[in-house]
PDB file of N, CA and C in Angstrom:
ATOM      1  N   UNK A   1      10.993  -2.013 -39.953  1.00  0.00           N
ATOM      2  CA  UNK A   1       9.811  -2.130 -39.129  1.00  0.00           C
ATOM      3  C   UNK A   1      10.227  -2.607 -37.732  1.00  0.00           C
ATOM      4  N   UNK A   2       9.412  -2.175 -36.919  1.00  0.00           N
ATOM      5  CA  UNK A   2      10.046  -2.093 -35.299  1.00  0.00           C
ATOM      6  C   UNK A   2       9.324  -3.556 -34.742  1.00  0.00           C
ATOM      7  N   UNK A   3       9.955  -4.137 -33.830  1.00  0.00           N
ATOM      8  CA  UNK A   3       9.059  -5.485 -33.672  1.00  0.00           C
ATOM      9  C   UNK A   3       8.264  -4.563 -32.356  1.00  0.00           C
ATOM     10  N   UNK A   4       7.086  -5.401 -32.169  1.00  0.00           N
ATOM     11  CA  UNK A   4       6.205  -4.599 -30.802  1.00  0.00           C
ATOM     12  C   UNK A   4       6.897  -5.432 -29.502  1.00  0.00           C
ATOM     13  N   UNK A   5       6.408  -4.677 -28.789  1.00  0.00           N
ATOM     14  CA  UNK A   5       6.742  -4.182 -27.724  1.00  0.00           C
ATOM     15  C   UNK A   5       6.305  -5.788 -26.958  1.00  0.00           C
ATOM     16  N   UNK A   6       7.045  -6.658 -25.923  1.00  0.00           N
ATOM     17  CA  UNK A   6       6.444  -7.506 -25.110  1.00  0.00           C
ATOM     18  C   UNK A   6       6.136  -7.002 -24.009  1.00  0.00           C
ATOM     19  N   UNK A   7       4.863  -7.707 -23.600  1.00  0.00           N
ATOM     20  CA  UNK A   7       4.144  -7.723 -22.306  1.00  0.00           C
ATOM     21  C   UNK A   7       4.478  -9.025 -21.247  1.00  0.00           C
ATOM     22  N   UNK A   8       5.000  -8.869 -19.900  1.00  0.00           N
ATOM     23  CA  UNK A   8       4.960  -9.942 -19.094  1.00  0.00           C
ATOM     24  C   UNK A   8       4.356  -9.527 -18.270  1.00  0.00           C
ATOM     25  N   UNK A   9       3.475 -11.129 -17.689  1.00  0.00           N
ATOM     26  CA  UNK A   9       2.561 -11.140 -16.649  1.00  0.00           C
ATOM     27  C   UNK A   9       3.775 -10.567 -15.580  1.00  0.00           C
ATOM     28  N   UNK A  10       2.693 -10.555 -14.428  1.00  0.00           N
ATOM     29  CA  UNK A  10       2.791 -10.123 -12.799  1.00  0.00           C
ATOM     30  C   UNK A  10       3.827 -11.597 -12.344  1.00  0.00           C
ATOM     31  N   UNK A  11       3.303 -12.233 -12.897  1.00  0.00           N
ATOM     32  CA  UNK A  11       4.140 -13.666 -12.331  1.00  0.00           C
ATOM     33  C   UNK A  11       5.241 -13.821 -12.576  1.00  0.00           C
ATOM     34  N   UNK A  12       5.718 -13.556 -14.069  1.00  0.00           N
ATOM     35  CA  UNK A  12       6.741 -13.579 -14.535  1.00  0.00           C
ATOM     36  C   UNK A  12       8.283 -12.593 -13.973  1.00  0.00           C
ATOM     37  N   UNK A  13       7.607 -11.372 -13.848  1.00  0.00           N
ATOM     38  CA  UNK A  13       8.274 -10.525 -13.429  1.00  0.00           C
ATOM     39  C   UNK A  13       7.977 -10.736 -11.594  1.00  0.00           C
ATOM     40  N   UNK A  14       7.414 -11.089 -11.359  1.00  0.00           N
ATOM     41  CA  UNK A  14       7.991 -11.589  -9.718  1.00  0.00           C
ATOM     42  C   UNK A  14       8.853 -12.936  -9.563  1.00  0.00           C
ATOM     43  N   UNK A  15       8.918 -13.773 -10.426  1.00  0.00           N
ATOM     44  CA  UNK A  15       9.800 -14.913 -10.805  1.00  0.00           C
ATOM     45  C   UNK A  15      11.002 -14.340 -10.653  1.00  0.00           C
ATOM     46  N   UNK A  16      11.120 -13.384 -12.086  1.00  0.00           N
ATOM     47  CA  UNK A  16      12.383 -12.580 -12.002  1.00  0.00           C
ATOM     48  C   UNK A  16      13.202 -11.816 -10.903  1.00  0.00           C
ATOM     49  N   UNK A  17      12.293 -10.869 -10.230  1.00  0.00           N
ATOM     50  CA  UNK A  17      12.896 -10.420  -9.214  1.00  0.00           C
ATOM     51  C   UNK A  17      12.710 -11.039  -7.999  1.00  0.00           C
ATOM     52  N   UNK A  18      12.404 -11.842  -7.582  1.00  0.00           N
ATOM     53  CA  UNK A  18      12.511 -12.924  -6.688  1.00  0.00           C
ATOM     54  C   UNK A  18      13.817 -13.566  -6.693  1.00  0.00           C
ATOM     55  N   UNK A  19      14.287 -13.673  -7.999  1.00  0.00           N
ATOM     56  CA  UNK A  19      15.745 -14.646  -8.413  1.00  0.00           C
ATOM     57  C   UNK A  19      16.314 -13.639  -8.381  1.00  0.00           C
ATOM     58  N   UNK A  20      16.406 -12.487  -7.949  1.00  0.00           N
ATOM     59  CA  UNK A  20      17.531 -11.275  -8.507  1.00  0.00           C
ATOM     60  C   UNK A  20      17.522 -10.996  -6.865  1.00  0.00           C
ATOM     61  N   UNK A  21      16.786 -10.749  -6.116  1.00  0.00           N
ATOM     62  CA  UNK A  21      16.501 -10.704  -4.579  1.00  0.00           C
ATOM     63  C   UNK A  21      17.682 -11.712  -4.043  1.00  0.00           C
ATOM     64  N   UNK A  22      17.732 -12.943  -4.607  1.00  0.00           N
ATOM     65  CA  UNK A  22      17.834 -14.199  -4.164  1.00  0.00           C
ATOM     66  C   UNK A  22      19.954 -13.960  -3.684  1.00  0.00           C
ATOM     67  N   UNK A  23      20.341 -13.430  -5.143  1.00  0.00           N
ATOM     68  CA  UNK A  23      21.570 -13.181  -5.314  1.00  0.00           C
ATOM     69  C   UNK A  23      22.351 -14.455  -5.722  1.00  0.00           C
ATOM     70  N   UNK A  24      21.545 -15.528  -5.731  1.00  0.00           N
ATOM     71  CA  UNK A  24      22.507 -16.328  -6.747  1.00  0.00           C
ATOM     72  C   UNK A  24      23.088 -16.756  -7.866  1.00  0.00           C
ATOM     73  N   UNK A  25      22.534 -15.494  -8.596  1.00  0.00           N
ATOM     74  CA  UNK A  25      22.924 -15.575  -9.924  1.00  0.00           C
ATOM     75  C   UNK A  25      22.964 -13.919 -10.256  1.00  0.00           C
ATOM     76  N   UNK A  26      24.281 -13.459 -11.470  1.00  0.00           N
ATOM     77  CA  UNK A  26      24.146 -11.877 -11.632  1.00  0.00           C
ATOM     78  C   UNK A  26      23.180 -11.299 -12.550  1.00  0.00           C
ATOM     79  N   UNK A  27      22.708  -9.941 -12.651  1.00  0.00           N
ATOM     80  CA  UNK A  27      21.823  -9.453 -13.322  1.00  0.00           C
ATOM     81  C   UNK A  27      22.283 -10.171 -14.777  1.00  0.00           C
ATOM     82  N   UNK A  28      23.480 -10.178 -15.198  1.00  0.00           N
ATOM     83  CA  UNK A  28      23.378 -10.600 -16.680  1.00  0.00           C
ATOM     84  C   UNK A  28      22.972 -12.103 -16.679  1.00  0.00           C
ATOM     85  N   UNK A  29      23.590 -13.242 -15.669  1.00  0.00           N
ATOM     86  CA  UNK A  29      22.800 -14.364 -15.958  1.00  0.00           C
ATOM     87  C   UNK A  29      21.539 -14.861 -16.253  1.00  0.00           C
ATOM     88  N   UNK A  30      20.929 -13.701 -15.195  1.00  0.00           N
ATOM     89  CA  UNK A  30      19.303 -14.023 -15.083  1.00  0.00           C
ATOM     90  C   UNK A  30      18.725 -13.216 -16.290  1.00  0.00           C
ATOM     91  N   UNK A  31      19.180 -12.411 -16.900  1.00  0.00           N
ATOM     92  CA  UNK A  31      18.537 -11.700 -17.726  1.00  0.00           C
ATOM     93  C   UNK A  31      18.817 -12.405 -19.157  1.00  0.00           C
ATOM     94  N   UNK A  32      20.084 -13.265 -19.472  1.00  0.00           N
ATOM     95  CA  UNK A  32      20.176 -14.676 -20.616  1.00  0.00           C
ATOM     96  C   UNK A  32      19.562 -15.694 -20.266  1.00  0.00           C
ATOM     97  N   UNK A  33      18.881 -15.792 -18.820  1.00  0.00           N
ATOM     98  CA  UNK A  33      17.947 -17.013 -18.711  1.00  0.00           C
ATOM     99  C   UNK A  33      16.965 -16.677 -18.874  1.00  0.00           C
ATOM    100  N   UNK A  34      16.033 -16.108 -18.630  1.00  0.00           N
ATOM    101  CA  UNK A  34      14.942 -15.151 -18.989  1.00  0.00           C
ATOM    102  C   UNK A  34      14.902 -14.223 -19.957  1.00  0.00           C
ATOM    103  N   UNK A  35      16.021 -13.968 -20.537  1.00  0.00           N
ATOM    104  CA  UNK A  35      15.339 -13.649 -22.009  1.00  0.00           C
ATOM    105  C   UNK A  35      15.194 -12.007 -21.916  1.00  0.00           C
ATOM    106  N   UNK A  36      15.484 -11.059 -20.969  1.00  0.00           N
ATOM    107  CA  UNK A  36      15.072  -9.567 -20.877  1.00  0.00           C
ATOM    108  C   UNK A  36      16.291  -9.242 -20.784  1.00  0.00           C
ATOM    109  N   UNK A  37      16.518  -7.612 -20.712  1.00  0.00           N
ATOM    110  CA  UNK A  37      17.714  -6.725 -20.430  1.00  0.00           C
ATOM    111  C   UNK A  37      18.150  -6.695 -19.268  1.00  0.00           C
ATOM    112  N   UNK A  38      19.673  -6.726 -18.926  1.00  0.00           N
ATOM    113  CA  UNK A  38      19.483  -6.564 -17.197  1.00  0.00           C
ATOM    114  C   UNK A  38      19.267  -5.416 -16.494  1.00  0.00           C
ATOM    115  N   UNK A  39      19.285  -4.536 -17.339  1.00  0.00           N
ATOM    116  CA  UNK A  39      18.764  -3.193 -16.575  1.00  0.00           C
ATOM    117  C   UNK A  39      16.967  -3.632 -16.385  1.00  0.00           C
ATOM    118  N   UNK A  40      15.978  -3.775 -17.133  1.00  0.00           N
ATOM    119  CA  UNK A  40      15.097  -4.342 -16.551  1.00  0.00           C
ATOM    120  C   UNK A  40      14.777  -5.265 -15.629  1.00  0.00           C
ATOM    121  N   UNK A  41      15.843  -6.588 -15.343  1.00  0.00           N
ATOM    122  CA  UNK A  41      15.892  -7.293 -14.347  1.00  0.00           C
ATOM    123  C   UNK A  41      16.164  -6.544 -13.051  1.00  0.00           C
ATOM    124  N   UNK A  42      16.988  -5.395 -13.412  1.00  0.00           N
ATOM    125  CA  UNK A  42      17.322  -4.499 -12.307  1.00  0.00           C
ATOM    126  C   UNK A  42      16.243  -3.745 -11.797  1.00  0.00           C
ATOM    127  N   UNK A  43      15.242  -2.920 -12.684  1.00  0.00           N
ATOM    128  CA  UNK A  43      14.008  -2.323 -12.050  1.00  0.00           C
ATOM    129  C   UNK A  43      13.021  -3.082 -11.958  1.00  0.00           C
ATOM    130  N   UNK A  44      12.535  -4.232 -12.024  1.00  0.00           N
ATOM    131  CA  UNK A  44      11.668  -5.683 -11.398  1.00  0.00           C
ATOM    132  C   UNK A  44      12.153  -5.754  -9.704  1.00  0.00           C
ATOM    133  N   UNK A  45      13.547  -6.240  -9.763  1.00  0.00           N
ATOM    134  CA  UNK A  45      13.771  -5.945  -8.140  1.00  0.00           C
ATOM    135  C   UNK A  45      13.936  -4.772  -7.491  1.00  0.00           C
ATOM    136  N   UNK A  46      14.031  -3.747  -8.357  1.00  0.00           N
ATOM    137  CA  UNK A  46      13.748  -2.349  -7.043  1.00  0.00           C
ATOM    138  C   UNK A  46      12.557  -2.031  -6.702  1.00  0.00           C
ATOM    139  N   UNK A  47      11.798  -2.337  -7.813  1.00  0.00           N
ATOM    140  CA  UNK A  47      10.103  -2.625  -7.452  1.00  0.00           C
ATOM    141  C   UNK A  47       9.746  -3.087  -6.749  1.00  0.00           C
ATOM    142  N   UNK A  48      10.243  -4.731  -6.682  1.00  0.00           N
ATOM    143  CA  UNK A  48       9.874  -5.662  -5.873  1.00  0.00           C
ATOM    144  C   UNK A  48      10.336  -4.977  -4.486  1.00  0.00           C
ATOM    145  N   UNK A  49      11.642  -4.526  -4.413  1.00  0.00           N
ATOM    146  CA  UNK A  49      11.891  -4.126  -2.887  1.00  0.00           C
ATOM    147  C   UNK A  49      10.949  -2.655  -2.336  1.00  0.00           C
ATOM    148  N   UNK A  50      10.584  -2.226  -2.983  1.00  0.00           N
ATOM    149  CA  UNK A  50       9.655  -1.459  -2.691  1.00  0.00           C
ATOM    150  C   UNK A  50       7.751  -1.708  -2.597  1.00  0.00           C
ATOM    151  N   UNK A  51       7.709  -2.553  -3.047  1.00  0.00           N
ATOM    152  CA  UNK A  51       6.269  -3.313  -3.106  1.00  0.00           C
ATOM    153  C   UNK A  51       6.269  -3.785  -1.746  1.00  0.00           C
ATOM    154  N   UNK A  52       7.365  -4.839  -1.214  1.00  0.00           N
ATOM    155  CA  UNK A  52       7.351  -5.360  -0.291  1.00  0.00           C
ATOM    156  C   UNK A  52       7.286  -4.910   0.887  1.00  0.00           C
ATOM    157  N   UNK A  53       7.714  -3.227   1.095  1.00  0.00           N
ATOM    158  CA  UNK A  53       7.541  -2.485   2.227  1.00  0.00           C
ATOM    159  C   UNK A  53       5.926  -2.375   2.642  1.00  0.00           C
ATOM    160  N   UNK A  54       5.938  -1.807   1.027  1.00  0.00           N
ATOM    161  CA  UNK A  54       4.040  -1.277   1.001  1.00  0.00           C
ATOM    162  C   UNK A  54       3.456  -2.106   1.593  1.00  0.00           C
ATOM    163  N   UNK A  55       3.799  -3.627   1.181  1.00  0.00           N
ATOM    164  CA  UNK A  55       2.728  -4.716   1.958  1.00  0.00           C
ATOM    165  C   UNK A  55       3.037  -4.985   3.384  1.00  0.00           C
ATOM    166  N   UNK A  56       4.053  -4.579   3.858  1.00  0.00           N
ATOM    167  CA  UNK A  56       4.611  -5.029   5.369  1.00  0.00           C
ATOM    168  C   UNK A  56       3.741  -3.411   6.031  1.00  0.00           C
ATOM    169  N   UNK A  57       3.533  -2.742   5.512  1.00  0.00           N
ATOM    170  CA  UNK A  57       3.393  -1.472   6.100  1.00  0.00           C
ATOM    171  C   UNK A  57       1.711  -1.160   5.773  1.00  0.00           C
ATOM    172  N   UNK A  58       1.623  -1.623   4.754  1.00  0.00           N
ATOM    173  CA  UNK A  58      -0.580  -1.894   4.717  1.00  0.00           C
ATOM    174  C   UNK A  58      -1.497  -2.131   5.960  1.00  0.00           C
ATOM    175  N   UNK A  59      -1.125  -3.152   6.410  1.00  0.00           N
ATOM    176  CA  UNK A  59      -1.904  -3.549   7.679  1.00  0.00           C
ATOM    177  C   UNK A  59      -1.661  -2.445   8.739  1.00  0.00           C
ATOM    178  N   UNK A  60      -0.875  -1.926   8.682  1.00  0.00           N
ATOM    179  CA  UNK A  60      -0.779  -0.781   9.908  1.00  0.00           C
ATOM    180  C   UNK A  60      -1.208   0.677   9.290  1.00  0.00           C
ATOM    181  N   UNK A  61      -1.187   0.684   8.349  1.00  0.00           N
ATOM    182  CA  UNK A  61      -1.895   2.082   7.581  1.00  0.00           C
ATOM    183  C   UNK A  61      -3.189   2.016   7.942  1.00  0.00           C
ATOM    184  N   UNK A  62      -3.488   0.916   7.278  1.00  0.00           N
ATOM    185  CA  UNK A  62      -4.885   0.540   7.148  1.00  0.00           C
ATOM    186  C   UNK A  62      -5.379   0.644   8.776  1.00  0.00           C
ATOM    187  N   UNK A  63      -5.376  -0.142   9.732  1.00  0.00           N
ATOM    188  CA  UNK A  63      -5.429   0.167  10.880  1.00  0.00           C
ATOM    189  C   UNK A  63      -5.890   1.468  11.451  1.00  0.00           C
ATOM    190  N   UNK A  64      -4.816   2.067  11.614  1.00  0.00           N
ATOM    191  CA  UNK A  64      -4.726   3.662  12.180  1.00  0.00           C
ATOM    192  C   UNK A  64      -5.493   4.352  10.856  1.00  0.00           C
ATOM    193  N   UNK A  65      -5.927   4.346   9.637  1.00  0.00           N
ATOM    194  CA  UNK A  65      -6.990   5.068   8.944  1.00  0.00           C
ATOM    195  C   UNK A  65      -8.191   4.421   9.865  1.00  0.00           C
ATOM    196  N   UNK A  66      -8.188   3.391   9.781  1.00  0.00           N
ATOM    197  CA  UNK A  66     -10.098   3.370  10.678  1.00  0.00           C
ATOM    198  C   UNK A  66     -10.015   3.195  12.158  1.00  0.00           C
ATOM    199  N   UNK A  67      -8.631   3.638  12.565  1.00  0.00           N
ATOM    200  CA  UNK A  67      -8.794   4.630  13.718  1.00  0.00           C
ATOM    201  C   UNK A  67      -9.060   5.861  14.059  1.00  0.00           C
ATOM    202  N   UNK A  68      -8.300   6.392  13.061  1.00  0.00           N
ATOM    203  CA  UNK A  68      -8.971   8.074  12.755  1.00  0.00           C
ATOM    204  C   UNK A  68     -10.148   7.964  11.906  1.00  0.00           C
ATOM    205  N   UNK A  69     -10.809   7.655  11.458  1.00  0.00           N
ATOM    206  CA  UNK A  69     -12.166   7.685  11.070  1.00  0.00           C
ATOM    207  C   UNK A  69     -13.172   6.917  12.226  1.00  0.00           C
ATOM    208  N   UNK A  70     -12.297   6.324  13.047  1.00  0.00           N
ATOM    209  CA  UNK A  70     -13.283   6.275  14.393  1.00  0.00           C
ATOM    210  C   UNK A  70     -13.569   7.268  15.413  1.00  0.00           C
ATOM    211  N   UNK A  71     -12.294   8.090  15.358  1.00  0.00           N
ATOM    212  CA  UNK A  71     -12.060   9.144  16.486  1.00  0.00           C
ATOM    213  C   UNK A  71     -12.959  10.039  15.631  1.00  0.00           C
ATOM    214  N   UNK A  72     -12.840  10.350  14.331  1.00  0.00           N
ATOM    215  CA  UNK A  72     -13.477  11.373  14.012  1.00  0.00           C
ATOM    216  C   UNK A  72     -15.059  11.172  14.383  1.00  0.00           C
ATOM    217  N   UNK A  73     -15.389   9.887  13.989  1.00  0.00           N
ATOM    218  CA  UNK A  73     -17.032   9.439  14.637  1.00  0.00           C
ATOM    219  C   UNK A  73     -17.926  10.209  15.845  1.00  0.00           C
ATOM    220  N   UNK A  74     -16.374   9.584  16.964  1.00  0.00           N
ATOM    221  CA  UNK A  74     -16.839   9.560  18.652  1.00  0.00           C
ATOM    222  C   UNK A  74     -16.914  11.085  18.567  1.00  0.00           C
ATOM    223  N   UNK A  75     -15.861  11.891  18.070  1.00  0.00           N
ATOM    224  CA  UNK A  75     -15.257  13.385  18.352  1.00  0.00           C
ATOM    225  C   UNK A  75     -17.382  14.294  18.000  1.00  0.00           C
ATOM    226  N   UNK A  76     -17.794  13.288  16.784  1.00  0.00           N
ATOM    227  CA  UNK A  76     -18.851  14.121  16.396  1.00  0.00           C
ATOM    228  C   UNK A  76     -20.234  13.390  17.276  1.00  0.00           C
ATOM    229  N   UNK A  77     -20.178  12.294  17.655  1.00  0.00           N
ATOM    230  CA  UNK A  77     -21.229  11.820  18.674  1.00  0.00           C
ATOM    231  C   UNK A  77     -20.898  13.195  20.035  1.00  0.00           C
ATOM    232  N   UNK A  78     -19.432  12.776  20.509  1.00  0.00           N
ATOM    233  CA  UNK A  78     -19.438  13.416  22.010  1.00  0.00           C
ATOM    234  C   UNK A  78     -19.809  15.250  21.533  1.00  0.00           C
ATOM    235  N   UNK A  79     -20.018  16.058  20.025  1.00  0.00           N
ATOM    236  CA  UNK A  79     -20.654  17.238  20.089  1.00  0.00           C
ATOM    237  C   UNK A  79     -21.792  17.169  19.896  1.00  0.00           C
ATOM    238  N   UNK A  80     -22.574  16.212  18.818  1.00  0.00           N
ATOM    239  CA  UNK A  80     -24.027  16.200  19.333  1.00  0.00           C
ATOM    240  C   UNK A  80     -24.235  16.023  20.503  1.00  0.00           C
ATOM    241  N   UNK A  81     -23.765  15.490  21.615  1.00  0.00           N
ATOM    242  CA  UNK A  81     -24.561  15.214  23.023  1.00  0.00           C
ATOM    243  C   UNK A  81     -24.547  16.583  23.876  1.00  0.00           C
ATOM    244  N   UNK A  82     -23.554  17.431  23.266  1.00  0.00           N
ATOM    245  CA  UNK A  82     -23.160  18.013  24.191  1.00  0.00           C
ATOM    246  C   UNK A  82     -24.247  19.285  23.486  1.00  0.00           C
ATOM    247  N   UNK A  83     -24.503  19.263  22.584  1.00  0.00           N
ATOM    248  CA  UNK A  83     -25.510  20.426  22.234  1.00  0.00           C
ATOM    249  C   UNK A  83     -26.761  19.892  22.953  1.00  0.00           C
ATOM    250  N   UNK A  84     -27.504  18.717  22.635  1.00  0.00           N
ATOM    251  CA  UNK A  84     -28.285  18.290  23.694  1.00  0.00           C
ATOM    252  C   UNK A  84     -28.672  18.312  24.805  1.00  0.00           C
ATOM    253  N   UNK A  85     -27.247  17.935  25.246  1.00  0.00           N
ATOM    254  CA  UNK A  85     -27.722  18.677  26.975  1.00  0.00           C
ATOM    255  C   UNK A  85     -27.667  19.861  27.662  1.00  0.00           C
ATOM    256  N   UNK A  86     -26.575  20.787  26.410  1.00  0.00           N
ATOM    257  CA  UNK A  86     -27.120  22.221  26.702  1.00  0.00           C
ATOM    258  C   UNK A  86     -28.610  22.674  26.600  1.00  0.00           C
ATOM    259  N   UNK A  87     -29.245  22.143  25.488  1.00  0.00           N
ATOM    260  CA  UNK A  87     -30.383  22.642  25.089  1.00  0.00           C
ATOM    261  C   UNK A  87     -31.473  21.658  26.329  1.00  0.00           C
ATOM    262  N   UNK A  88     -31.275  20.537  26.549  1.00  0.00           N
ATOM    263  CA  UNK A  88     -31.821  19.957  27.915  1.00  0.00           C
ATOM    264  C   UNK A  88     -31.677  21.133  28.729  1.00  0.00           C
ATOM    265  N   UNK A  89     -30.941  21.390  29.641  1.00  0.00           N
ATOM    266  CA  UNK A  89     -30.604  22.287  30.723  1.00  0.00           C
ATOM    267  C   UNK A  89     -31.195  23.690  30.622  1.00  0.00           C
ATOM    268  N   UNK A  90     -31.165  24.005  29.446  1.00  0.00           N
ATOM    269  CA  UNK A  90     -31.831  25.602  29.701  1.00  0.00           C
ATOM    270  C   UNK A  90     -33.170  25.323  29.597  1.00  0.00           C
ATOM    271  N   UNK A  91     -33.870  24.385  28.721  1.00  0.00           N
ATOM    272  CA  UNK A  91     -35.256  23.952  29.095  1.00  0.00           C
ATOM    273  C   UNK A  91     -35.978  23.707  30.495  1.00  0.00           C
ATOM    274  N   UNK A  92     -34.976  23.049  31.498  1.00  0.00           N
ATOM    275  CA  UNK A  92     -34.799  22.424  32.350  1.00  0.00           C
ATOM    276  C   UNK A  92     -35.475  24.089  33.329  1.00  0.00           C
ATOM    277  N   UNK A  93     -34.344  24.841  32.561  1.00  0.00           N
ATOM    278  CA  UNK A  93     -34.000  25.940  33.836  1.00  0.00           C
ATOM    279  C   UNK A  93     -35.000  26.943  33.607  1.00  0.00           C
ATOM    280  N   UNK A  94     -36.193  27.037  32.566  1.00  0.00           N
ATOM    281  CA  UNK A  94     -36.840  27.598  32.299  1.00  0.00           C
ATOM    282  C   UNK A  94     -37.987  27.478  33.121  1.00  0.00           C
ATOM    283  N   UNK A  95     -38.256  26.148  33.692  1.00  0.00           N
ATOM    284  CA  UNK A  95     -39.238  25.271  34.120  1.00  0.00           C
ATOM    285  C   UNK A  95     -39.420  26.197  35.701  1.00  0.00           C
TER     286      UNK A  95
END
């Protein structure tokens, strides 16, 4: 019979690759102090080094999306006006 499968929190596994980031100790140490494989200690920190971009790089995504969803706004205000004042003007010129 197979034992099941463990689950670690978010915490745990940022503990881990936080200490594997750190480099003061090798994948096999940290992985007999903690109790996991070191090939898993190994994909916790490639994660982690990739998580960490995402979050350095969020605020500026995020940004420039509700910049272009602003431009797209103005882009559709400045064509309603402009049908408007066509349709102003030939009224105008009818007069």
């Amino acid at each position: 019979m197979s034992k099941p499968r463990r689950k670690f929190t978010a915490e745990f596994k940022t503990r881990v690759a936080l200490d594997a980031l750190s480099g003061e100790h090798t994948l096999s140490e940290l992985a007999s102090k903690y109790g996991v494989h070191p090939n898993q200690v190994s994909q916790w920190k490639q994660q982690a080094k990739e998580q960490i971009a995402v979050g350095f790089a969020g605020k500026a995504q995020k940004a420039q999306q509700n910049d272009e969803a602003r431009i797209k706004e103005l882009h559709a205000k400045i064509g309603q006006l402009t049908v408007e004042k066509d349709f102003l003007q030939q009224a105008f010129a009818r007069i």
